[in-house]
Protein backbone atom coordinates (compact mmCIF):
# COMPACT_ATOMS: atom_id res chain seq x y z
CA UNK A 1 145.31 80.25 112.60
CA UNK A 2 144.68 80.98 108.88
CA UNK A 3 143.69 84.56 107.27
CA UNK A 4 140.49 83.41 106.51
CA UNK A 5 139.70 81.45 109.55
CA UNK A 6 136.89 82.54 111.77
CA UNK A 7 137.59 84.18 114.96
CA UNK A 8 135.34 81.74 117.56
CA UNK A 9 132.61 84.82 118.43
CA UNK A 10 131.17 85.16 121.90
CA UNK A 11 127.22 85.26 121.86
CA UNK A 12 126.55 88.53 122.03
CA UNK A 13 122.71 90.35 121.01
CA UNK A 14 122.92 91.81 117.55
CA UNK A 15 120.91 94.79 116.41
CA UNK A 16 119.13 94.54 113.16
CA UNK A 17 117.07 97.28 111.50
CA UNK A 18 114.26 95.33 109.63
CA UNK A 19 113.60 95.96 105.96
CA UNK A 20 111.35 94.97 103.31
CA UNK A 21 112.88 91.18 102.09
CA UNK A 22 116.11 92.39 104.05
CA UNK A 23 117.85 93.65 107.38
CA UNK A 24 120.77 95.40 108.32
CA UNK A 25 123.04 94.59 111.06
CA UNK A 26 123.62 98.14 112.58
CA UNK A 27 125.29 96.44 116.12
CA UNK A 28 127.22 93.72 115.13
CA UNK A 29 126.64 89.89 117.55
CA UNK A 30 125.25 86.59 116.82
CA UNK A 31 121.82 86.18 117.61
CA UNK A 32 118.95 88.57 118.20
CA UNK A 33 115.72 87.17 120.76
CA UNK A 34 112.13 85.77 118.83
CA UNK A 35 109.62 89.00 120.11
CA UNK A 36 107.27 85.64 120.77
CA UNK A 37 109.15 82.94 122.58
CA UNK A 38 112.41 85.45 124.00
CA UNK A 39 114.61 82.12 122.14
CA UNK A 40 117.61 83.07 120.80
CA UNK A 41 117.49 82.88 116.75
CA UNK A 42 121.67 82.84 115.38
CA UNK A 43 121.83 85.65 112.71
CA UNK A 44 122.96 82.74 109.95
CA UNK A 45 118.45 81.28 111.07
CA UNK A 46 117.06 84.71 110.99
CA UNK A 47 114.05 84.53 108.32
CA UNK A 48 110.82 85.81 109.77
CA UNK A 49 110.30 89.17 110.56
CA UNK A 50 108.15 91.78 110.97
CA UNK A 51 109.27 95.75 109.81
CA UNK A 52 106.41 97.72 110.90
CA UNK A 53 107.03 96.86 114.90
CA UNK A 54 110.98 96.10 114.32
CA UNK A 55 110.44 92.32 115.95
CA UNK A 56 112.62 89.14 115.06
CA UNK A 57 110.49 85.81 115.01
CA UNK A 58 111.82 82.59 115.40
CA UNK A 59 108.91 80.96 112.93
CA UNK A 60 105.98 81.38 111.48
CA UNK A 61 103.84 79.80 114.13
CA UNK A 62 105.63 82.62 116.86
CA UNK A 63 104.98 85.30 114.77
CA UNK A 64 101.26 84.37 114.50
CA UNK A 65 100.75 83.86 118.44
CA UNK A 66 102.86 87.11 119.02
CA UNK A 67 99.61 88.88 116.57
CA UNK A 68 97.23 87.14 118.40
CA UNK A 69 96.06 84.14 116.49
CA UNK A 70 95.46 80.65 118.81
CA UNK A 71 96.94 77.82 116.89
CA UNK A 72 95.34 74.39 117.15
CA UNK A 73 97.83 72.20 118.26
């Protein structure tokens, strides 16, 4: 195995702290769970968030149902 090779990771649930534009890994794993849909979303796809209620979202469209909103399918 080289240096710089990546150790194969078991899935494991991270813990992220949720900032403005940003997060911060504060237990390290490789996923963290959509507050929405309970799907796993790998830390590399995170992108939708919400900071005031600390919840991952797996897309837009989750994060909208999760506040409420019916979407017309």
């Amino acid at each position: 195995m080289n240096l710089f090779e990546r150790k194969p990771q078991q899935a494991v649930e991270a813990g992220v702290t949720f900032l403005d534009g940003d997060f911060r890994i504060t237990r390290p794993g490789t996923f963290v769970r959509c507050a929405a849909t309970k799907a796993p979303i790998p830390i590399e796809e995170l992108r939708y968030w919400d900071v005031d209620t600390q919840e991952a979202y797996a897309t837009p469209e989750a994060l909208l149902e999760r506040r409420g909103f019916k979407l017309k399918k």
